[in-house]
Structure formats: structure tokens, C-alpha cells
Protein backbone atom coordinates (compact mmCIF):
# COMPACT_ATOMS: atom_id res chain seq x y z
CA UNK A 1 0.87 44.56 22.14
CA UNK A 2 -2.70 43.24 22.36
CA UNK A 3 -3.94 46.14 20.07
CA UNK A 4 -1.18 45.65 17.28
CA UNK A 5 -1.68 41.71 18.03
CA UNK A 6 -5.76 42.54 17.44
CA UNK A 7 -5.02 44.98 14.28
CA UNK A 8 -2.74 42.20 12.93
CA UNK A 9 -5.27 39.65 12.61
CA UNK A 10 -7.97 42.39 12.16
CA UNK A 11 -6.06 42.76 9.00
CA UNK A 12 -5.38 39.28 7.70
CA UNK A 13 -9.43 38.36 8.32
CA UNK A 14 -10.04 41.00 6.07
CA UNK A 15 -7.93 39.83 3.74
CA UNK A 16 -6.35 43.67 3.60
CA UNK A 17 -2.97 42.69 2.01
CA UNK A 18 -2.42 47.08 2.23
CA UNK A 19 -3.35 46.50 5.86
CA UNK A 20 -0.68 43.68 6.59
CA UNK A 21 2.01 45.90 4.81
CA UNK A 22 1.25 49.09 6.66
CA UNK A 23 1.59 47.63 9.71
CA UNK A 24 4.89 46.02 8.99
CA UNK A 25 6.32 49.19 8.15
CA UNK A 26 4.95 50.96 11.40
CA UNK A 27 6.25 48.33 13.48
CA UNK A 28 10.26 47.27 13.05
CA UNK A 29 9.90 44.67 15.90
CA UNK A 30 6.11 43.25 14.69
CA UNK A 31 7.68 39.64 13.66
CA UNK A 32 9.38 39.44 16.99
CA UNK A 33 5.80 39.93 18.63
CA UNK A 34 4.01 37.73 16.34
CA UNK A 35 6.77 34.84 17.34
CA UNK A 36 5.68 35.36 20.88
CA UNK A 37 2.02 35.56 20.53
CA UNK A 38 2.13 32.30 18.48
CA UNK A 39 4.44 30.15 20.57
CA UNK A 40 2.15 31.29 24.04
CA UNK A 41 -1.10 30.56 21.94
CA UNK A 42 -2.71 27.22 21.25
CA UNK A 43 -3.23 28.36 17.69
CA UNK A 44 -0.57 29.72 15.55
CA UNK A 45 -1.10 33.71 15.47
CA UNK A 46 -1.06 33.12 11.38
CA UNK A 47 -3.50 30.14 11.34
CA UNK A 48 -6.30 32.41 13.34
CA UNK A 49 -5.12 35.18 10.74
CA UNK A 50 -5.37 33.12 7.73
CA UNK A 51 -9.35 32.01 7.75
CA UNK A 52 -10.96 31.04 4.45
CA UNK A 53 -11.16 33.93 1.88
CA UNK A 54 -7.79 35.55 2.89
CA UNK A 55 -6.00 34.29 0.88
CA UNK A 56 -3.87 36.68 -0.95
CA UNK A 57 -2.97 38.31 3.45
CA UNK A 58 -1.80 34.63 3.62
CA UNK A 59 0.26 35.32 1.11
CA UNK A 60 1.70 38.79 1.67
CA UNK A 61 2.58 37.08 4.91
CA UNK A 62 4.16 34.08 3.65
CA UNK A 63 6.00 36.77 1.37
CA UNK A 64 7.10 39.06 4.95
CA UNK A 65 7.33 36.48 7.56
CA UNK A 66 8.53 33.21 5.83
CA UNK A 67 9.49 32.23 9.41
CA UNK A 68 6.04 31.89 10.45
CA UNK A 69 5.25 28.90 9.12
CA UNK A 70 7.41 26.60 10.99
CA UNK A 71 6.08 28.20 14.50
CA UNK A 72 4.26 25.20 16.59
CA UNK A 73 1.94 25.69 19.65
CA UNK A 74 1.69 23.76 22.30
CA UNK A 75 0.53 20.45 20.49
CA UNK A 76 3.72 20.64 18.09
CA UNK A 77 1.34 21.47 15.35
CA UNK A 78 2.33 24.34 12.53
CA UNK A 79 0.12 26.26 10.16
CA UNK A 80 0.11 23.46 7.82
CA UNK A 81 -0.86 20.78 10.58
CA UNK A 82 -4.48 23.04 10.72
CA UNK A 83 -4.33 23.91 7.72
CA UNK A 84 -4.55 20.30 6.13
CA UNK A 85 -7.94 19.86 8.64
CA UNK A 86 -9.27 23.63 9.11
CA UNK A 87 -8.39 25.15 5.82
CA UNK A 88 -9.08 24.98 2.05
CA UNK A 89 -6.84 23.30 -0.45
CA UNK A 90 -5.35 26.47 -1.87
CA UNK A 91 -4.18 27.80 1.11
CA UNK A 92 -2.66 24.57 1.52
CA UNK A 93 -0.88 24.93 -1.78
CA UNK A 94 0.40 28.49 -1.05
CA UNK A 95 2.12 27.63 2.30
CA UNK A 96 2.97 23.94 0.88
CA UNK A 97 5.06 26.04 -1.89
CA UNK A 98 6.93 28.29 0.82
CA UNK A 99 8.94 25.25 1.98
CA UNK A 100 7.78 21.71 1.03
CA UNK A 101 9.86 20.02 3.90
CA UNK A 102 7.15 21.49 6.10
CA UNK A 103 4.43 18.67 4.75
CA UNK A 104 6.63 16.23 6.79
CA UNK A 105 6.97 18.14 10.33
CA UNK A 106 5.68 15.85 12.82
CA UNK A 107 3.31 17.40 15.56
CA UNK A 108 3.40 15.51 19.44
CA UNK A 109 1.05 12.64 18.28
CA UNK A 110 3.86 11.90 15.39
CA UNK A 111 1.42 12.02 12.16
CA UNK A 112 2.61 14.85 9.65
CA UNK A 113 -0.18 16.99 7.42
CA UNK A 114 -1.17 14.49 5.06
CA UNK A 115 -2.22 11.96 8.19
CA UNK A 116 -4.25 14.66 9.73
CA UNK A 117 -6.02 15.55 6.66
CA UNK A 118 -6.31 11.58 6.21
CA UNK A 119 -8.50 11.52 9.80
CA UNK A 120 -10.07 15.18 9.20
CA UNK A 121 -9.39 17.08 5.51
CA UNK A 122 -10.90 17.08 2.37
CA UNK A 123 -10.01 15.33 -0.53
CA UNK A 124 -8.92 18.13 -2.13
CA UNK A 125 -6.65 18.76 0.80
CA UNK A 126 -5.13 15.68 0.63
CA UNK A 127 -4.58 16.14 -3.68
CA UNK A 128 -2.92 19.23 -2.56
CA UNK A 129 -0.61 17.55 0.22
CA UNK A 130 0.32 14.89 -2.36
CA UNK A 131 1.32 17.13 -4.99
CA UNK A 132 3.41 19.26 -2.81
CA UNK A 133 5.00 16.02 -1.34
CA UNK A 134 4.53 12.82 -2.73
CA UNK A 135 6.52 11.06 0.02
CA UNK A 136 4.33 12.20 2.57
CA UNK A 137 2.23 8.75 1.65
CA UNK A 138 5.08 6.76 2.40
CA UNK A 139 5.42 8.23 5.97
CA UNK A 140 4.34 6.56 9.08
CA UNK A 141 2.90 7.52 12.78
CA UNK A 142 4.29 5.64 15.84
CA UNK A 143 2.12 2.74 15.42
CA UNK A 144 2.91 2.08 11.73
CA UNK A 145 -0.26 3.40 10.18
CA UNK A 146 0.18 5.12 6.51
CA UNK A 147 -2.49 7.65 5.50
CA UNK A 148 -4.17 4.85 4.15
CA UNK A 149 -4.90 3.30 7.21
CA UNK A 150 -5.73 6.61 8.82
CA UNK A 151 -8.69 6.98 6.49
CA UNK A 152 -9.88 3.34 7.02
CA UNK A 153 -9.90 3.23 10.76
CA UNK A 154 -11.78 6.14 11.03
CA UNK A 155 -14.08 4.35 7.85
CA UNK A 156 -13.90 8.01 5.64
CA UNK A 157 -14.65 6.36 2.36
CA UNK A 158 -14.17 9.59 0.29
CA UNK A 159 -10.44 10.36 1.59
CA UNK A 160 -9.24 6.39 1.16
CA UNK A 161 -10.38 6.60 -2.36
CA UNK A 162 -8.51 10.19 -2.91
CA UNK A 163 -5.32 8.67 -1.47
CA UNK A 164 -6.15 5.42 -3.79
CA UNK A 165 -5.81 7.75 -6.44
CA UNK A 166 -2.58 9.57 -5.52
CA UNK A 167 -0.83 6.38 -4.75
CA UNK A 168 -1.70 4.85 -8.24
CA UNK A 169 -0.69 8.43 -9.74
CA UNK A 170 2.70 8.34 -7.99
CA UNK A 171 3.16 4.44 -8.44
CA UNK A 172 3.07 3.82 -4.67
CA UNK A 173 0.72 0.87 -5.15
CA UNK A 174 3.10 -1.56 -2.47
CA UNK A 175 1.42 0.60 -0.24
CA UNK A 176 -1.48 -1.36 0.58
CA UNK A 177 0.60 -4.33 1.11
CA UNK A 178 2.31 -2.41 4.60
CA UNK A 179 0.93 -3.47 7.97
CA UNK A 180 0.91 -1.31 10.99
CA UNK A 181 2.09 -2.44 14.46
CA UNK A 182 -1.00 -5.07 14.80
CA UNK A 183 0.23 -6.43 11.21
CA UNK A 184 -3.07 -5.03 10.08
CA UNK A 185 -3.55 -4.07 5.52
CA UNK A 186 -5.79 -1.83 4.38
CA UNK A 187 -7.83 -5.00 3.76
CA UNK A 188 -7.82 -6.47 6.98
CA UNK A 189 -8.79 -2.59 8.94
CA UNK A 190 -11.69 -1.99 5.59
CA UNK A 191 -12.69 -5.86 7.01
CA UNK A 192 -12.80 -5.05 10.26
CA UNK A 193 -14.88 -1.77 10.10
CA UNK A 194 -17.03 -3.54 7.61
CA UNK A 195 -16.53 -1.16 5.13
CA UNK A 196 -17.46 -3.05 2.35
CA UNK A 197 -17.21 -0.40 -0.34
CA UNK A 198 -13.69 -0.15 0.08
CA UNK A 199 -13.08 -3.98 0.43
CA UNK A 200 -14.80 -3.80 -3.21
CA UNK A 201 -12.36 -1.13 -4.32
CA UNK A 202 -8.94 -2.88 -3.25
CA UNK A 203 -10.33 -6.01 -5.21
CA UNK A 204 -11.90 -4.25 -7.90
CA UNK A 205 -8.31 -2.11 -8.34
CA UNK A 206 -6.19 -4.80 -7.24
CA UNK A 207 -8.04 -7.47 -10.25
CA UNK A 208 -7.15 -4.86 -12.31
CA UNK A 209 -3.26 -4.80 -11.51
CA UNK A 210 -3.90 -0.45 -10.73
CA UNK A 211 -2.56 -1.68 -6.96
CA UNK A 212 -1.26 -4.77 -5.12
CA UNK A 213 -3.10 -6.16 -1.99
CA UNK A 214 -2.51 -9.92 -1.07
CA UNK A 215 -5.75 -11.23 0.60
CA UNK A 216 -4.13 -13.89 2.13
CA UNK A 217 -1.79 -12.13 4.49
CA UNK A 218 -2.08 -12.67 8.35
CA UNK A 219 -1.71 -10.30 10.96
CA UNK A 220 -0.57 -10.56 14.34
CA UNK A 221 -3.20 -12.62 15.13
CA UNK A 222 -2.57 -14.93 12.63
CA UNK A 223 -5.67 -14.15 10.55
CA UNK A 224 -6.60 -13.16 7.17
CA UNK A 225 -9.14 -10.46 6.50
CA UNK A 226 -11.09 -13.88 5.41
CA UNK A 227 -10.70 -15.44 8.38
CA UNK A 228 -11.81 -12.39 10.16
CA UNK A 229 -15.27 -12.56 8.20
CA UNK A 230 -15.56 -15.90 9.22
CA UNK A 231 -14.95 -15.71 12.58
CA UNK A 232 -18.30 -13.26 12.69
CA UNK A 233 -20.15 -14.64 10.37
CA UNK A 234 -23.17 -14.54 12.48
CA UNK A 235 -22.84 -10.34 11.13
CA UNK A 236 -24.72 -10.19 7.56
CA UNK A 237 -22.19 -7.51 6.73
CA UNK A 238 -19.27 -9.63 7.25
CA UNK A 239 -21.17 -12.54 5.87
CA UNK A 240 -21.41 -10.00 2.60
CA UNK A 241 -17.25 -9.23 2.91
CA UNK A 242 -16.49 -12.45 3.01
CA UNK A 243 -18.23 -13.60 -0.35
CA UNK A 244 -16.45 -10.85 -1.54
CA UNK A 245 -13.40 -12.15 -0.67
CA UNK A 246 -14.14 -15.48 -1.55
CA UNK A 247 -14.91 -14.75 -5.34
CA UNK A 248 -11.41 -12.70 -5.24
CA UNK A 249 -9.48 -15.81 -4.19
CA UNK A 250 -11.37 -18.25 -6.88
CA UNK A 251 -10.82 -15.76 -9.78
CA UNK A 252 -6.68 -15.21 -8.93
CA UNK A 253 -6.14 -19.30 -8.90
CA UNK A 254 -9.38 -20.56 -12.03
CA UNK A 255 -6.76 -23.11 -13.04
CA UNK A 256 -6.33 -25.70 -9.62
CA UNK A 257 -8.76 -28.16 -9.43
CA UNK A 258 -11.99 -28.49 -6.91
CA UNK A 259 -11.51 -29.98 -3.70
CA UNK A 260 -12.62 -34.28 -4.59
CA UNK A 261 -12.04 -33.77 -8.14
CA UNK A 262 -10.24 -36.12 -9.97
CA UNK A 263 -7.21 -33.72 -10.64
CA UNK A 264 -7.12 -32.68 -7.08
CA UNK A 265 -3.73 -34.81 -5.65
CA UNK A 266 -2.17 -33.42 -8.86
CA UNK A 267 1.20 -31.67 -8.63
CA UNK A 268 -0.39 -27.85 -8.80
CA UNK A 269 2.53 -26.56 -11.38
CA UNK A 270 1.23 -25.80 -14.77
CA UNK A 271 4.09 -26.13 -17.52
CA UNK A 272 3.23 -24.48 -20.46
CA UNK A 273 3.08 -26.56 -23.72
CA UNK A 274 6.13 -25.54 -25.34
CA UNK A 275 8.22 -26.44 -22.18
CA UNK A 276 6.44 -29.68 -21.83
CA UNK A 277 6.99 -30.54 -25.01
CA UNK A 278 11.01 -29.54 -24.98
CA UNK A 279 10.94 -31.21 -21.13
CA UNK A 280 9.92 -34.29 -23.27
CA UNK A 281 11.84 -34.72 -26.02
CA UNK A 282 15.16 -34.02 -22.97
CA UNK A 283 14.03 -37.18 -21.45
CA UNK A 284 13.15 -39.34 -24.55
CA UNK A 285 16.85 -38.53 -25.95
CA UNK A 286 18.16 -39.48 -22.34
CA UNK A 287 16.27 -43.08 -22.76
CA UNK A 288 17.22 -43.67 -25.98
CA UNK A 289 20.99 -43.25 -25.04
CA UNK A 290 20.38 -45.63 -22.28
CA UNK A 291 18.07 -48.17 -23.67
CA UNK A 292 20.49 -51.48 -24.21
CA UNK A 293 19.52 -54.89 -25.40
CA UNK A 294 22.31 -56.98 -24.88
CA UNK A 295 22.20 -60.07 -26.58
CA UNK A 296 25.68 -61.83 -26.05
CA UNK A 297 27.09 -65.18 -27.50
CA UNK A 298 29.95 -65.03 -25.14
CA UNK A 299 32.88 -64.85 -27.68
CA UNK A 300 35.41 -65.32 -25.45
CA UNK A 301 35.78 -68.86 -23.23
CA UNK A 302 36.53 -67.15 -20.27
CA UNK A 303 33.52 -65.04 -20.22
CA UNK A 304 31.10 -67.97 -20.36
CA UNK A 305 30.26 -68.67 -16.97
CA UNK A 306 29.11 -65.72 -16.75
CA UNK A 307 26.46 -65.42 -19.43
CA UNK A 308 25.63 -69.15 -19.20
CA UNK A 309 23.79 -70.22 -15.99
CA UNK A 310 23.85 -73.19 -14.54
CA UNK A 311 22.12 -75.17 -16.87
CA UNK A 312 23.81 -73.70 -19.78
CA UNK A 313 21.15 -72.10 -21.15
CA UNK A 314 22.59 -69.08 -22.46
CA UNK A 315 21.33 -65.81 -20.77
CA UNK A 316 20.15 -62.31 -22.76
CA UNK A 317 20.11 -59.44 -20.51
CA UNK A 318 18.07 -56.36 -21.62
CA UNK A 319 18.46 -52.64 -19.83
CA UNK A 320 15.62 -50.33 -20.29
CA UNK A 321 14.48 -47.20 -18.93
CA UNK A 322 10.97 -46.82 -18.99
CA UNK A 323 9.50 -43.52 -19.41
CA UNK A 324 7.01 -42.06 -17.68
CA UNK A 325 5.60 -38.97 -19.78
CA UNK A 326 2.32 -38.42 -18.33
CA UNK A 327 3.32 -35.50 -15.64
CA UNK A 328 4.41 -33.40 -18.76
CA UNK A 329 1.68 -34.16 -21.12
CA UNK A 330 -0.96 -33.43 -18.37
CA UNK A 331 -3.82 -31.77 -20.18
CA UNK A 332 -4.30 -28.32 -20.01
């Protein structure tokens, strides 16, 4: 079998699709022998076979031997698991199309194509894994990490800002709100590796409503990515970061007052003017109903002692509500 094993990939190398089909007529029991090879290999039998520039073998495979593409070796990983590192973004797309369910086989170390090609691939790759399976971003390894946070920890600048763009194309921007198991964002990992050009990005996208990140969020450690900065500030990079995030914070909240200002102890809820003025005219009306000057003569004897004091002096008594307007004409 080693010869028809060695003329098999011989053949797929080559990229001779007559090759590949002349040997699958010789040989009735070939798939039953290319099973075997691949599950006793480290490497699938078809990912040694299907190399850049054989493409259209791949196919004529694919086409034969559907089967093949599901095979794992030893690490649990299937054509498409190398493919997404090792191979090129159409080759992707041809095995992606056999059976899309494939771009969400996990391998032992739980991450499915699109987080290998997240720590390894090419952006094209991972365009091509998103397009064959948009829920693939959505899917997590055993310690909670997204793509996204694939691409950060291992600070490969080129593949977050690929799977930036195929989360905004797919509306999956909640995405860089999810924490993995240390209740680490995208913002606090990009803070941590001092990646500053993608701390710049999530603001720069995130100020511009294309995703949602919320800098304040803690993690398990009870700290923000700002805090983080802060905490090693004696590091010009994370020094830089931090202004960063600083600006971000004072541009989402221009309206509340400095820290000592005048305004500062103010209630920090801004009514617009057409509900302060409605708020207003409520609680006028409600005074006026309640405003009572009562200026009695006592016209009945037996009232008297009781609007006559002691002295018999007679008595006015006045009710009033006095309004206090000023929280709802606040200036703006």
C-alpha cells in the first residue's frame, strides 16, 4: 500500500486531476486505504496531498472522497483545521463549500478553524472562514476566548483588524464587549500587550458607533484597561494607552462638569428643554390648585374661638406652596 499511498499523493502534488481519477478506477478499495493512512498519520493523507497550487486534485477529491474531509489525526485536527494555518484561502473556500458544519469541528485544544487561523492564518483565510460560516466568530475555546481575543493575545495586528471587519460586516459588534475566563475585552488583552494600534482602533471604531466596547468594564481583577495603564505607568507605552483612554472617556461624557467646578455637586441628569419646560408648567398648575389665602370673618358664633386668639384679634391663615423651579430650568 505504500506505493499506491506514494502514487496517491504523487498525484495530488502534481495537481494531476487525470492522475487522481485513474487511480480510483484501478483501485475499488483506494478510499478504504486512504482512511487508514490518514487516521495512523499525524497529517491527514489529503492535507499532505493538497499543497498550494493543487487545487483543482483538491477538488476532484473533494468530488470522489467527500468523506475525507472530516478524517482527524491524532491532534483531533481535520483538513480544514491546517488548512485555515497551512493553506491558501481558496482551498479553504473549496473544502469550506463541501460541508460548512466542518468550520465548527473542534480539534483536542477545543478552538475550531477560524481560532486557528486567528493565532496562525492569513487574513484572507480568515475572510474565507467568515464567509463560509459567520457563526464561527461567535464560538468560543475552553477558556472563553473569541477569535478576537486569539488575535490580540498573540498581538497579530493584521488578523484583529480582518476579524474587526467581518464582525462589523455580519453585525456581530457585541462581540468586543465578551470577556474570557479572566473577564478580560479585547480592550483590556490590546492594553495589556500594549498594542496600542489596536487600542486606537476599538476607540476610533467604537466613537464611531461601527462596534461597541465599554472602557470602563472590570475584569476579574477588578480593573479597567485604564486602571491597568495606571498601575504601570512607569512603561511610556502604557503611559501612551492610557492618554488614549483618557481622551475616550472625556469625549463620551463633554456635558458633566470638572471636578471643583461650580456645577460639580449638581444632580448629573440632563432634561432636555422641552421636558423641563412641560415638567414645569406640571408643577406650577399643582401650586396654583393648592395655593389658599384664607381670610375668614368667622360667620358662624360657634366657629369663633377658633379663628380669634386669645386676645381677640382675629387670625388670617394663608397656605402656600412655594416652588422651587431652579433644578428644571438649570442651564444647558
Amino acid at each position: 500500500m505504500a506505493n499506491l499511498e506514494q502514487l496517491f499523493q504523487e498525484a495530488c502534488q502534481q495537481n494531476d486531476v487525470e492522475g487522481v481519477k485513474s487511480l480510483n478506477s484501478k483501485h475499488p478499495n483506494l478510499l478504504d486505504e486512504i482512511i487508514k493512512a490518514c487516521q495512523r498519520s499525524e497529517d491527514p493523507l489529503l492535507i499532505t496531498a493538497c499543497l498550494p497550487g493543487s487545487l483543482e486534485a483538491a477538488k476532484e477529491m473533494a468530488r470522489l472522497w467527500p468523506q475525507l474531509a472530516i478524517i482527524k489525526n491524532r491532534r483531533g485536527e481535520t483538513t480544514m483545521h491546517l488548512l485555515s494555518t497551512d493553506g491558501d484561502a481558496e482551498m479553504v473556500r473549496t473544502f469550506g463549500e463541501i460541508n460548512r458544519e466542518l468550520c465548527l469541528e473542534v480539534d483536542n485544544s477545543s478552538m475550531i478553524r477560524l481560532h486557528r487561523a486567528a493565532v496562525e492564518g492569513s487574513s484572507d483565510v480568515i475572510r474565507a472562514l467568515v464567509s463560509i460560516c459567520p457563526e464561527s466568530l461567535e464560538k468560543l475555546t475552553s477558556n472563553g476566548e473569541t477569535a478576537l481575543h486569539l488575535a490580540v493575545k498573540k498581538s497579530r495586528s493584521d488578523a484583529f483588524q480582518a476579524l474587526v471587519d467581518e464582525a462589523k460586516s455580519h453585525r456581530k459588534e457585541h462581540l468586543f464587549t465578551w470577556k474570557d475566563k479572566e473577564g478580560n475585552t479585547v480592550l483590556h488583552l490590546a492594553t495589556l500587550n500594549k498594542l496600542k494600534q489596536i487600542v486606537e482602533l476599538l476607540i476610533r471604531e467604537n466613537s464611531n458607533r461601527r462596534i461597541m466596547i465599554r472602557i470602563n468594564t472590570v475584569n476579574k481583577q477588578g480593573q479597567t484597561a485604564l486602571q491597568l495603564c495606571n498601575a504601570n505607568s512607569q512603561d511610556s507605552v502604557f503611559k501612551e494607552i492610557g492618554w488614549v483612554i483618557q481622551r475616550a472617556i472625556a469625549q463620551q461624557s463633554p456635558q458633566l462638569p470638572a471636578a471643583g467646578s461650580p456645577n460639580s455637586s449638581w444632580n448629573q441628569t440632563r432634561w432636555p428643554i422641552e421636558t423641563r419646560n412641560v415638567l414645569l408648567m406640571v408643577v406650577v398648575t399643582i401650586a396654583a390648585a393648592f395655593f389658599t389665602v384664607t381670610w375668614w370673618d368667622a360667620p358662624y358664633p360657634e366657629m369663633t374661638d377658633a379663628f380669634y386668639d386669645a386676645n381677640g384679634f382675629l387670625c388670617h391663615q394663608f397656605y402656600m406652596v412655594y416652588v422651587v423651579s431652579s433644578p428644571f430650568i438649570s442651564p444647558l
